[in-house]
N, C-alpha and C. Protein backbone atom coordinates (compact mmCIF):
# COMPACT_ATOMS: atom_id res chain seq x y z
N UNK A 1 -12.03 3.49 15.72
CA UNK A 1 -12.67 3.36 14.43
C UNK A 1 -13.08 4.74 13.93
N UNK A 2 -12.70 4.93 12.67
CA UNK A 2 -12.74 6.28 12.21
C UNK A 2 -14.62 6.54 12.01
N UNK A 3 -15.38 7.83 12.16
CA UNK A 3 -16.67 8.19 12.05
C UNK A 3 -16.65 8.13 10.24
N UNK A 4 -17.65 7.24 9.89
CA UNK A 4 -17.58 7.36 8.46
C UNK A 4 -18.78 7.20 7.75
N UNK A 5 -19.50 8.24 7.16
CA UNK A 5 -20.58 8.17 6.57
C UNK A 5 -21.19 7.44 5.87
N UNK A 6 -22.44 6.46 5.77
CA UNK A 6 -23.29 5.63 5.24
C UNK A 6 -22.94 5.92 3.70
N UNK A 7 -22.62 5.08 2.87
CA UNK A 7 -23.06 5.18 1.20
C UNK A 7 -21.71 5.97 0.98
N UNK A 8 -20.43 6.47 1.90
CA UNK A 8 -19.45 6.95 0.98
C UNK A 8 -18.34 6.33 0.66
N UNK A 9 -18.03 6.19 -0.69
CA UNK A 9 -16.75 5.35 -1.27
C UNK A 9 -15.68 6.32 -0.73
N UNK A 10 -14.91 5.41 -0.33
CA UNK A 10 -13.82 5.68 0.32
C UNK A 10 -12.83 5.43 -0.67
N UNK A 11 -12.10 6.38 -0.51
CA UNK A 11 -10.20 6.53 -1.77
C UNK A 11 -9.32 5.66 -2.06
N UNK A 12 -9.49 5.01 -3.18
CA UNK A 12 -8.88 3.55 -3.05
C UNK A 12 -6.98 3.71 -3.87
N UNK A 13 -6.18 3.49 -3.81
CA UNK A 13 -5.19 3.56 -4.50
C UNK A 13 -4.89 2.55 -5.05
N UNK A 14 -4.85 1.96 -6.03
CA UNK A 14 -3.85 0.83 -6.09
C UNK A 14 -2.33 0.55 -7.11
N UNK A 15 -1.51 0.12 -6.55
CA UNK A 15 -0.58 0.21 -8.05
C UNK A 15 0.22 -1.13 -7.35
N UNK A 16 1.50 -1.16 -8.51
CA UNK A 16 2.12 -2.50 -8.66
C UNK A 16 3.40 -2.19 -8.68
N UNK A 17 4.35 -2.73 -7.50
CA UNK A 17 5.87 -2.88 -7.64
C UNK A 17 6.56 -3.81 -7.92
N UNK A 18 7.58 -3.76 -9.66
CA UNK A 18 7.51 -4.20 -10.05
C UNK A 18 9.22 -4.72 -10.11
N UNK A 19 9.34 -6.02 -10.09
CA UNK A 19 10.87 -6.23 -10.03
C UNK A 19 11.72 -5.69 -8.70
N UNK A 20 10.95 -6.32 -7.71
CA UNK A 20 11.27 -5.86 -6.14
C UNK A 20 12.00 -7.46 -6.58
N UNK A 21 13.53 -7.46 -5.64
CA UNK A 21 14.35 -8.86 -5.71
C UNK A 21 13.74 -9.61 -4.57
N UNK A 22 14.03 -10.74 -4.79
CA UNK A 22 13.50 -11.73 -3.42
C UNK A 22 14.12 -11.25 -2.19
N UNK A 23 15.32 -10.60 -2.04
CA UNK A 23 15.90 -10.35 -0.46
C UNK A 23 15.43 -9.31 -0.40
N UNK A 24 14.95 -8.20 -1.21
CA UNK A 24 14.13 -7.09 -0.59
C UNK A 24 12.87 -7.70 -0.20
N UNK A 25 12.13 -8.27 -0.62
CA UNK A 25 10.81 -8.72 -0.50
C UNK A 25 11.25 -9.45 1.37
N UNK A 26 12.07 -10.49 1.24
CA UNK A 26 12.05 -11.17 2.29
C UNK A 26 12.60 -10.16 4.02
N UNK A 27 13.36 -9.06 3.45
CA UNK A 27 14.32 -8.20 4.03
C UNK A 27 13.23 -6.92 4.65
N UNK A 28 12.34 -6.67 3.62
CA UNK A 28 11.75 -5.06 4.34
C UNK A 28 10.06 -5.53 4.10
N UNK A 29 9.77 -5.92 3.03
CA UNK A 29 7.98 -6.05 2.57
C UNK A 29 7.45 -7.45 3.33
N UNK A 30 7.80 -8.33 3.10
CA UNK A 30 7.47 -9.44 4.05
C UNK A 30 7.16 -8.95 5.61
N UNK A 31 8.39 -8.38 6.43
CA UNK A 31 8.17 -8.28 7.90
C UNK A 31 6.81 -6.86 8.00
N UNK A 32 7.23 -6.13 6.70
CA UNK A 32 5.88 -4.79 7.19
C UNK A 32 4.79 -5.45 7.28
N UNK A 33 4.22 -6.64 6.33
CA UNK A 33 2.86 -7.16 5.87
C UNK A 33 2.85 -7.62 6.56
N UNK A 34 3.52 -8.56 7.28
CA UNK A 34 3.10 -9.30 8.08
C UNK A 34 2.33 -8.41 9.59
N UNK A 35 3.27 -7.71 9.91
CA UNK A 35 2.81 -6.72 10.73
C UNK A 35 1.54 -5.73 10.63
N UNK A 36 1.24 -5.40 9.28
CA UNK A 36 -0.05 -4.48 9.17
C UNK A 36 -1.02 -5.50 8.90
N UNK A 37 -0.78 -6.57 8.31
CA UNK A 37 -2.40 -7.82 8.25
C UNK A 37 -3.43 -6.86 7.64
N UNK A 38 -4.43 -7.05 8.21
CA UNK A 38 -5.36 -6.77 7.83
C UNK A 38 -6.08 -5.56 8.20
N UNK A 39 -5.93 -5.05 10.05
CA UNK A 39 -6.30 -4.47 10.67
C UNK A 39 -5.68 -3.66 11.16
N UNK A 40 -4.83 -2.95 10.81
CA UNK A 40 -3.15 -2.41 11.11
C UNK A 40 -3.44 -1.34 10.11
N UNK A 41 -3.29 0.27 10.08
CA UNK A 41 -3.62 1.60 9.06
C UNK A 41 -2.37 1.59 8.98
N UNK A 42 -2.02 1.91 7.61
CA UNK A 42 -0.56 1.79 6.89
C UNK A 42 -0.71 4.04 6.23
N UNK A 43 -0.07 4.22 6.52
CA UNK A 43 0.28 5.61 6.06
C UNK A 43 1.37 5.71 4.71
N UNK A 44 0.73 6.53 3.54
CA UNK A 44 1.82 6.85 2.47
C UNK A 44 1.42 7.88 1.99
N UNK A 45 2.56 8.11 1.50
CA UNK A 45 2.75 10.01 1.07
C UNK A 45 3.56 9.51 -0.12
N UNK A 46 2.55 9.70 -1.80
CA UNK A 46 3.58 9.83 -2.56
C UNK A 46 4.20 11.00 -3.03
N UNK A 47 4.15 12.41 -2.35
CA UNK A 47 4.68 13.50 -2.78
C UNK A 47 4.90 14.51 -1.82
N UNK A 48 6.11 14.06 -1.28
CA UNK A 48 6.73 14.43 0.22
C UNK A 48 7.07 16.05 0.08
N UNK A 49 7.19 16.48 -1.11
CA UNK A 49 7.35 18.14 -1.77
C UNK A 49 6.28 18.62 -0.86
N UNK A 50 6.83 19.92 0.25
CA UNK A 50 5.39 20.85 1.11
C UNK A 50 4.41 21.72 -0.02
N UNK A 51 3.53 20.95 -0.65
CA UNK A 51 2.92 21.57 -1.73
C UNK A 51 1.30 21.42 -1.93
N UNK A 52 0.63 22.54 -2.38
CA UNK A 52 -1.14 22.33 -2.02
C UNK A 52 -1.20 20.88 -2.78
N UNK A 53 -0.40 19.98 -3.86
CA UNK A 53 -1.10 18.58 -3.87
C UNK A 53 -0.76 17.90 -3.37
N UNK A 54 -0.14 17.69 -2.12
CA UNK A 54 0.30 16.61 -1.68
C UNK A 54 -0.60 15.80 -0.68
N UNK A 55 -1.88 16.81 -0.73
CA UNK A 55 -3.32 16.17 0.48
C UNK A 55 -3.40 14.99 -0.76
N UNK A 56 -3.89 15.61 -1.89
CA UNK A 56 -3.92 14.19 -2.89
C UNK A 56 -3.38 13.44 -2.87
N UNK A 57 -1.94 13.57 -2.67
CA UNK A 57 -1.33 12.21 -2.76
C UNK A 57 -1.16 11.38 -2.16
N UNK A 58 -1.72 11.69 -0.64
CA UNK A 58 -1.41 11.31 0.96
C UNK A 58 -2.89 9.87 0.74
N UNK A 59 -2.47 8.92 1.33
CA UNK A 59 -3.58 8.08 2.14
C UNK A 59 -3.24 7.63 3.15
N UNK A 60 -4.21 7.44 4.24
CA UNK A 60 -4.03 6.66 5.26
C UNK A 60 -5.26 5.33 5.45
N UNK A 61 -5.12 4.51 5.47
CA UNK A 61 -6.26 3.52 5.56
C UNK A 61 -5.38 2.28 5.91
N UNK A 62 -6.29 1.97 5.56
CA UNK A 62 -6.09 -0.05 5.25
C UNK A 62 -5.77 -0.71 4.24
N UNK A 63 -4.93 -1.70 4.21
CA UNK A 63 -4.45 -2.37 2.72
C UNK A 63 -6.13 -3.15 2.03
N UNK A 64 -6.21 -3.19 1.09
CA UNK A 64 -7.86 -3.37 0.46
C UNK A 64 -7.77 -5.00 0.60
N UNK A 65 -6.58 -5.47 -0.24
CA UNK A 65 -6.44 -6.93 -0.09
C UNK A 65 -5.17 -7.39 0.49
N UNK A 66 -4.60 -8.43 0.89
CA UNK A 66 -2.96 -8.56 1.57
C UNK A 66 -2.46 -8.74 0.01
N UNK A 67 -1.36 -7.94 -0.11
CA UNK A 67 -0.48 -8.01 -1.18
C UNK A 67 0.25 -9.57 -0.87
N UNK A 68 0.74 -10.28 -2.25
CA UNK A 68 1.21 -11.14 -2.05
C UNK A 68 2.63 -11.35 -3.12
N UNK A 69 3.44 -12.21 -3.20
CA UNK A 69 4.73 -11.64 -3.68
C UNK A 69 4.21 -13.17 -5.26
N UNK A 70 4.19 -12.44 -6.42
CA UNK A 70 3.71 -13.54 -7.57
C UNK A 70 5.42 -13.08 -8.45
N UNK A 71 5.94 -13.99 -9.34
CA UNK A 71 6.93 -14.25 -9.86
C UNK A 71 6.71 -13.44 -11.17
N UNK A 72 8.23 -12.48 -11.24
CA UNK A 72 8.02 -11.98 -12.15
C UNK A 72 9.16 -12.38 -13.48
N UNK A 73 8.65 -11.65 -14.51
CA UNK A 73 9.70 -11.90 -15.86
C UNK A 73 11.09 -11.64 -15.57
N UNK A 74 11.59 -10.99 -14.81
CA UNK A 74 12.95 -10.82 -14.57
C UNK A 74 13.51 -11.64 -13.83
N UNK A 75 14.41 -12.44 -13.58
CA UNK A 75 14.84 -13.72 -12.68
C UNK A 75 15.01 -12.60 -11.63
N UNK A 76 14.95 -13.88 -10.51
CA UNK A 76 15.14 -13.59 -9.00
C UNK A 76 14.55 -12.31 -8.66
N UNK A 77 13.23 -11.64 -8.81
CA UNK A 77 12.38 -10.39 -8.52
C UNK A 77 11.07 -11.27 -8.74
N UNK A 78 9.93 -10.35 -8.16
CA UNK A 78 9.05 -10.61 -8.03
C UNK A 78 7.87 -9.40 -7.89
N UNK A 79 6.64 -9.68 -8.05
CA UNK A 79 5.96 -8.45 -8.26
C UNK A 79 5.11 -8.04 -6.86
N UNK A 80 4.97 -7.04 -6.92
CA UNK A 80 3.62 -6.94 -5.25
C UNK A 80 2.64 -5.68 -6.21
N UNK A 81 1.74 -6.37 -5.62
CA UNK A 81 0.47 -5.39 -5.99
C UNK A 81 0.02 -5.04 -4.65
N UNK A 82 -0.56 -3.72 -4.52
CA UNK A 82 -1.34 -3.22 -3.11
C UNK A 82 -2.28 -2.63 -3.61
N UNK A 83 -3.36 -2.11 -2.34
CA UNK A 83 -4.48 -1.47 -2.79
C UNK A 83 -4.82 -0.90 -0.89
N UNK A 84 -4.67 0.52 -1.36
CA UNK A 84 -4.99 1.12 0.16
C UNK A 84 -6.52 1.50 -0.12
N UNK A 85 -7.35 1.72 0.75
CA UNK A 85 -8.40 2.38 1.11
C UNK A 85 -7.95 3.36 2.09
N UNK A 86 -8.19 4.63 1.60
CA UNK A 86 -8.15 6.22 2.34
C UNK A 86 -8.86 6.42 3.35
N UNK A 87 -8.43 6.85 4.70
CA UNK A 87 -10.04 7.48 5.58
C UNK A 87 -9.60 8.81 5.39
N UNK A 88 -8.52 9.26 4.68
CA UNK A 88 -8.69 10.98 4.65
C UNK A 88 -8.81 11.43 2.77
C-alpha cells in the first residue's frame, strides 16, 4: 500500500472510448477488467515521446469505478468510460 498523505486529492483521469466494436471489447478490454477489478494498479502513459511532459501524462493507480461496456450510436460498437486515480 502506497504511503499517502491525510487530506491529499489524488490525480484522477477520466475519459471515454468511443466506438470500441464488440469483438474488441470481448477480445482485449473485457479479459484486462476483469483481471484488474478493483484492487489490481493499472499503469498508462499517454505520451510515450522521452519528453519533460510525459510525468504529466503518466498515471499509475486504480480504476476509480469498473468501466462497463454501454451501447453506442454506431451499430455493433460500444462505449467504455474509465477513471484512474494516480499515486504518482
Amino acid at each position: 500500500m502506497p504511503d499517502i498523505t491525510d487530506g491529499y486529492v489524488l490525480r484522477t483521469i477520466s475519459f471515454t472510448l468511443w466506438w470500441v466494436s464488440k469483438e474488441e471489447h470481448e477480445t482485449m478490454f473485457a479479459p484486462m477488467l476483469r483481471r484488474l477489478g478493483a484492487s489490481k494498479v493499472v499503469f498508462c502513459c499517454f505520451d510515450p515521446a522521452p519528453t519533460v511532459d510525459r510525468q504529466a501524462r503518466t498515471y499509475l493507480g486504480w480504476l476509480g469505478r469498473p468501466p462497463f461496456a454501454t451501447g453506442a450510436v454506431k451499430p455493433r460498437t460500444v462505449s467504455l468510460q474509465f477513471a484512474i486515480r494516480s499515486i504518482i
